[in-house]
Protein backbone atom coordinates (compact mmCIF):
# COMPACT_ATOMS: atom_id res chain seq x y z
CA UNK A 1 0.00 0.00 0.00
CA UNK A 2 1.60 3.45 -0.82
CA UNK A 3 0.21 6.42 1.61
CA UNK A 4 -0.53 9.89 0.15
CA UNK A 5 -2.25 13.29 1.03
CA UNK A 6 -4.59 13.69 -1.22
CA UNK A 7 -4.49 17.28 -2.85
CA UNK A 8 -6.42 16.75 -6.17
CA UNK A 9 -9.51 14.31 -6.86
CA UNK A 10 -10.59 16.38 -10.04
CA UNK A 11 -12.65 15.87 -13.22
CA UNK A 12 -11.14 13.88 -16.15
CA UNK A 13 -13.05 13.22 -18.78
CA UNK A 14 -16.36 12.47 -16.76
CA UNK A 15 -14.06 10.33 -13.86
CA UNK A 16 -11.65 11.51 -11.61
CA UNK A 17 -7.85 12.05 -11.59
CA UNK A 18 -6.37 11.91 -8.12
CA UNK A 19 -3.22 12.73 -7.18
CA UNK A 20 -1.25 13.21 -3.62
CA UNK A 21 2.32 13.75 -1.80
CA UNK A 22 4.20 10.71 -0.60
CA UNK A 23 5.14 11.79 2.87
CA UNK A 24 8.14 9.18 3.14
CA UNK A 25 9.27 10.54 -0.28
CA UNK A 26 7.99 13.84 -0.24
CA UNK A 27 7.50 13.18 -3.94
CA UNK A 28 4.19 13.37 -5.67
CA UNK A 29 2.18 10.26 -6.92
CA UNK A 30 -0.89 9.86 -9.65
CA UNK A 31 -2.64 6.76 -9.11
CA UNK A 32 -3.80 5.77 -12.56
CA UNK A 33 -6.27 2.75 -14.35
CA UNK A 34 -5.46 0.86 -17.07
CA UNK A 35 -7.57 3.10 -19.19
CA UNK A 36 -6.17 4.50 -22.24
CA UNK A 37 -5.82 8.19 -20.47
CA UNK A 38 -5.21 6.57 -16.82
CA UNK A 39 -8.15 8.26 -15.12
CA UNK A 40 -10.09 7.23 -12.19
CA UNK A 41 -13.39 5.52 -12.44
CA UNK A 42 -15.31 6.82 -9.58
CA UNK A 43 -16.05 3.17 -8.19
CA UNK A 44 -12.62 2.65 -8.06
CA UNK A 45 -11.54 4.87 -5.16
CA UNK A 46 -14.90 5.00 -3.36
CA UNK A 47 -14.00 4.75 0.76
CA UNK A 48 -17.47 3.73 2.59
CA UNK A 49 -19.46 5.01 -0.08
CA UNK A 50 -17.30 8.54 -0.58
CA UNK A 51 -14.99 9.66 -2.62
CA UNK A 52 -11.78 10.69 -1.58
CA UNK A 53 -11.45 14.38 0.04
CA UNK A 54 -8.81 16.54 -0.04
CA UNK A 55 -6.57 16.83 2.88
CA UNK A 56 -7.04 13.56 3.51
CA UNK A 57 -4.35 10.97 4.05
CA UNK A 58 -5.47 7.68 1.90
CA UNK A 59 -3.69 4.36 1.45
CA UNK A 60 -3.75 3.05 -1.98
CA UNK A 61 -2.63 -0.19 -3.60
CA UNK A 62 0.26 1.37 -6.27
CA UNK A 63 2.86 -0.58 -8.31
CA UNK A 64 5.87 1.00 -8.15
CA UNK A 65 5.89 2.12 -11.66
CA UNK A 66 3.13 2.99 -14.02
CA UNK A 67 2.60 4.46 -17.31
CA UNK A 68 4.14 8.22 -18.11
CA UNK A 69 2.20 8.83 -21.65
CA UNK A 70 5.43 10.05 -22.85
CA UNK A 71 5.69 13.31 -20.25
CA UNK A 72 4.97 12.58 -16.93
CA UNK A 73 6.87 11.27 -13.71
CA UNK A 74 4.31 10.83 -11.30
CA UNK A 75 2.20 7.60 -12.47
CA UNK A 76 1.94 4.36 -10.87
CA UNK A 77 -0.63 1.73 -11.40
CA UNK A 78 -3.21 1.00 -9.57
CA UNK A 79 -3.36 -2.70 -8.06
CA UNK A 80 -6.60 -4.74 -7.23
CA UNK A 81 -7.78 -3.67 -3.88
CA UNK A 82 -9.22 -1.55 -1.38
CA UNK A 83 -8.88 2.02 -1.04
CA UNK A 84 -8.48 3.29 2.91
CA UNK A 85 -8.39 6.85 4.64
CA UNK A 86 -6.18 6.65 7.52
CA UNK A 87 -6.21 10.45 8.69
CA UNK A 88 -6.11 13.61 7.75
CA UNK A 89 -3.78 16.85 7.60
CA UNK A 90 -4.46 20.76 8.79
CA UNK A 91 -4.00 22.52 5.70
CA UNK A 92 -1.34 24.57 7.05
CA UNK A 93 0.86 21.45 7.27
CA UNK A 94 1.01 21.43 3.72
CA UNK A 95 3.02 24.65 3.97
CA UNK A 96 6.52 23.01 3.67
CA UNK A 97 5.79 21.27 0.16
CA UNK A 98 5.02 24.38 -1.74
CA UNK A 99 8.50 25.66 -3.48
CA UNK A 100 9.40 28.98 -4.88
CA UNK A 101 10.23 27.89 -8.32
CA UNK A 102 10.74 30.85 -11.34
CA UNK A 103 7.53 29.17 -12.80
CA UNK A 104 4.42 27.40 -11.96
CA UNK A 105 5.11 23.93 -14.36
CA UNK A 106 7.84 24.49 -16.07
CA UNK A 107 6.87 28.20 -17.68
CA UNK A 108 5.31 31.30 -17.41
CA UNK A 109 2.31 30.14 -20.04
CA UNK A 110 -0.72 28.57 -19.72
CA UNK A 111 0.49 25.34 -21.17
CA UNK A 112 3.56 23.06 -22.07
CA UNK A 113 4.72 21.66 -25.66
CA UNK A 114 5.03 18.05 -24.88
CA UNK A 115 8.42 18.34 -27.34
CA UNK A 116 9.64 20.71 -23.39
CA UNK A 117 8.69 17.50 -21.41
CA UNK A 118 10.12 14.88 -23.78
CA UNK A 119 13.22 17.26 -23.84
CA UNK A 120 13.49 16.88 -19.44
CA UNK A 121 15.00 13.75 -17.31
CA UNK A 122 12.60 11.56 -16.64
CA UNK A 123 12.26 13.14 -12.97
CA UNK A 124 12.18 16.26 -14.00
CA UNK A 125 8.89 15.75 -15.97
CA UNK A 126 7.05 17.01 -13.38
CA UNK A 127 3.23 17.73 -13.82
CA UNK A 128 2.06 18.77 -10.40
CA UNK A 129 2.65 21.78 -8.19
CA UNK A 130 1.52 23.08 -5.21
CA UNK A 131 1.76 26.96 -4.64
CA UNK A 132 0.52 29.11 -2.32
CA UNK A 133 -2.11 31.97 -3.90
CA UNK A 134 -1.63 35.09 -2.21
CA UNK A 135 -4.86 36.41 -4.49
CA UNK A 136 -7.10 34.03 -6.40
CA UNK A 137 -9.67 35.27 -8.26
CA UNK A 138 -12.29 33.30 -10.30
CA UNK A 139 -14.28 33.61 -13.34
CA UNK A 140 -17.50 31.81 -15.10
CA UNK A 141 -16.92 31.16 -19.17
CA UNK A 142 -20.37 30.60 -20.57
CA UNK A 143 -20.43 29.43 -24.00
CA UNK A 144 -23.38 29.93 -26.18
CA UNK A 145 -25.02 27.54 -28.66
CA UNK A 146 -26.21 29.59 -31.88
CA UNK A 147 -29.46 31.70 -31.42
CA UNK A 148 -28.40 33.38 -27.87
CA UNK A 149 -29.11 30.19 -25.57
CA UNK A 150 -26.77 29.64 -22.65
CA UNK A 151 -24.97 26.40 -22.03
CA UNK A 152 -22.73 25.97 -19.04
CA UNK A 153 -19.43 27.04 -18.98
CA UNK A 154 -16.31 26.29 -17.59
CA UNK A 155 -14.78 28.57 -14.34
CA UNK A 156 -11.16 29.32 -14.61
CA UNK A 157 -9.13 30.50 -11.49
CA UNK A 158 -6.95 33.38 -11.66
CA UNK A 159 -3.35 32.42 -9.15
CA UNK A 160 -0.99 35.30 -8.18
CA UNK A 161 1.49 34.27 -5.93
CA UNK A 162 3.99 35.98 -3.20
CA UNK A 163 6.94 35.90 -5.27
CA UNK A 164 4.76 37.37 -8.11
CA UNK A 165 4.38 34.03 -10.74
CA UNK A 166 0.33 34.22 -12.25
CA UNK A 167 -1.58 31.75 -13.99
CA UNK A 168 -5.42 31.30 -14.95
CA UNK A 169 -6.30 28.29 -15.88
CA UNK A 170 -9.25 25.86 -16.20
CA UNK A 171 -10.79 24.46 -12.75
CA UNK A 172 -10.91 20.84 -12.61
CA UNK A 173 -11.72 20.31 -8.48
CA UNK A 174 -15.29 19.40 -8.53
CA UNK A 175 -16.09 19.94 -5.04
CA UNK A 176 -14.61 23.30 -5.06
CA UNK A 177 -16.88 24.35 -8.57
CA UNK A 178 -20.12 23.10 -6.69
CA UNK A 179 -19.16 25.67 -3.99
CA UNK A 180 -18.78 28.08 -6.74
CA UNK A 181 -21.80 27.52 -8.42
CA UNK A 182 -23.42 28.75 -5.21
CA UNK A 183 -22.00 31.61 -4.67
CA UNK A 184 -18.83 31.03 -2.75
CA UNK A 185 -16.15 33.28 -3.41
CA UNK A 186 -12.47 32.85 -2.36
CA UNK A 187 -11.23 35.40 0.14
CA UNK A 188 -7.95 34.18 1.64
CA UNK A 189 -5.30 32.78 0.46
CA UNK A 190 -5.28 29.29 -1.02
CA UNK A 191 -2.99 26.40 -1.56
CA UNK A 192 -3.95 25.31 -5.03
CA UNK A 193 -2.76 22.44 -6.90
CA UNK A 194 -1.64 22.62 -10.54
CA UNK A 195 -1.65 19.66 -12.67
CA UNK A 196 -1.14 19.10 -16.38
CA UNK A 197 -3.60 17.33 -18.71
CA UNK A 198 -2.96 14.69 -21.82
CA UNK A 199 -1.48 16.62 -24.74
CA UNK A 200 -4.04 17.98 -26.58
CA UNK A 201 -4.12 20.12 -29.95
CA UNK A 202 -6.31 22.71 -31.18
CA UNK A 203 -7.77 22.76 -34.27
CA UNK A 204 -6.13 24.81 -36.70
CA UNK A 205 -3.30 25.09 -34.76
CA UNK A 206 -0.25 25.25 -35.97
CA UNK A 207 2.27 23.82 -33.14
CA UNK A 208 2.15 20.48 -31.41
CA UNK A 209 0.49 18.88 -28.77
CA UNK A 210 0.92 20.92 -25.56
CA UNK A 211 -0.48 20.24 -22.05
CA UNK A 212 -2.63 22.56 -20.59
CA UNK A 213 -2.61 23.80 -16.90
CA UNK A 214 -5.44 22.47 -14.87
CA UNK A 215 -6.69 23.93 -11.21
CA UNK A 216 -7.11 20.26 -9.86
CA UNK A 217 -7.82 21.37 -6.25
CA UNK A 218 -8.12 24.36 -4.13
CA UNK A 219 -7.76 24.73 -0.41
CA UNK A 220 -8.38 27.30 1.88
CA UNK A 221 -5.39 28.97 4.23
CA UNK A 222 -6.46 29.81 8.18
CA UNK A 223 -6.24 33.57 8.38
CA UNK A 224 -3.53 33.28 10.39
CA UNK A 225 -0.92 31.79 8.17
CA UNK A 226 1.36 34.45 7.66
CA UNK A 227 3.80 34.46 4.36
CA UNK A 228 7.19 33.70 5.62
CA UNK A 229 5.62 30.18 6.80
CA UNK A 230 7.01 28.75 3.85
């Protein structure tokens, strides 16, 4: 069994991708299926009926490798088994794994050319961050159908952190959308994880594939976690 805090159980393509810090490691970890893109079927990590939370601390049967889709570092394979929560964390705990790097994943852009990734060391194909938000703003994209009617849109998350690196990307945490959706706005400051999604491609577009920056889980700081806690 490998034990992780869980910091992201977010939407992927109608299931879940999870993802959490090794404590003994202090290395992050992606539990992924044997499904072409690796995502989580939500009966798969179901604890007592539930889905896994963030914050909590959640034993998981891993391999000890997995597959990387050509970019990432973080997979391992999920083995037949139960899924178990065996505590959980103050979020202020999770201080110490948030870094001061010059860039949230890897650059200052909203995504990554997969030809970057492929370019790294294996380990340093790293897909998910956590960062402290300082200010973190949030927006609703509604997209239209033709004729005026609304369909539901997206929410993206604007990130600005203490040393001054800023992102907005798409939100992917499900639990913290639902709060969203009714009217919850965030007013301190957040640890937020960042993740990377499959390569994908525009249409028309002229580069390569390129993985986009995902907002795969958002947690709230006390009020009286002060900066230099870091």
């Amino acid at each position: 069994m490998t034990q992780i805090i869980c910091l992201a159980n977010s939407w992927k393509n109608r299931d879940r991708c999870i993802a959490g810090i090794n404590e003994l490691q202090g290395k992050w970890v992606r539990p992924v299926s044997d499904l072409p893109d690796g995502k989580i079927p939500k009966a798969m990590c179901l604890i007592n009926r539930l889905e896994p939370a963030l914050l909590e601390v959640l034993e998981i049967p891993l391999a000890d490798t997995g597959p990387d889709f050509g970019f990432a570092c973080e997979n391992l394979s999920v083995l037949p088994g139960e899924w178990r929560q065996v505590g959980k964390v103050q979020p202020a705990y999770l201080l110490k794994y948030c870094n001061s790097q010059k860039y949230i994943l890897h650059n200052d852009l909203e995504s990554v050319p997969v030809e970057y990734m492929q370019s790294l060391p294996m380990c340093d194909r790293l897909t998910l961050q956590l960062v402290k938000a300082v200010r973190f703003t949030v927006k609703k994209l509604i997209k239209r159908f033709e004729g005026g009617n609304k369909w539901k849109g997206s929410w993206k998350g604007c990130i600005v952190t203490q040393h001054g690196q800023k992102l907005t990307a798409k939100i992917t945490d499900p639990v913290f959308i639902k709060k969203l959706e009714l009217g919850y706005r965030p007013q301190k400051a957040c640890l937020v994880t960042v993740s990377l999604g499959m390569p994908w491609r525009r249409d028309n577009w002229e580069g390569g594939y390129r993985c986009w920056k995902l907002i795969a889980g958002v947690v709230e700081l006390p009020e009286d976690v002060v900066d230099d806690e870091i």
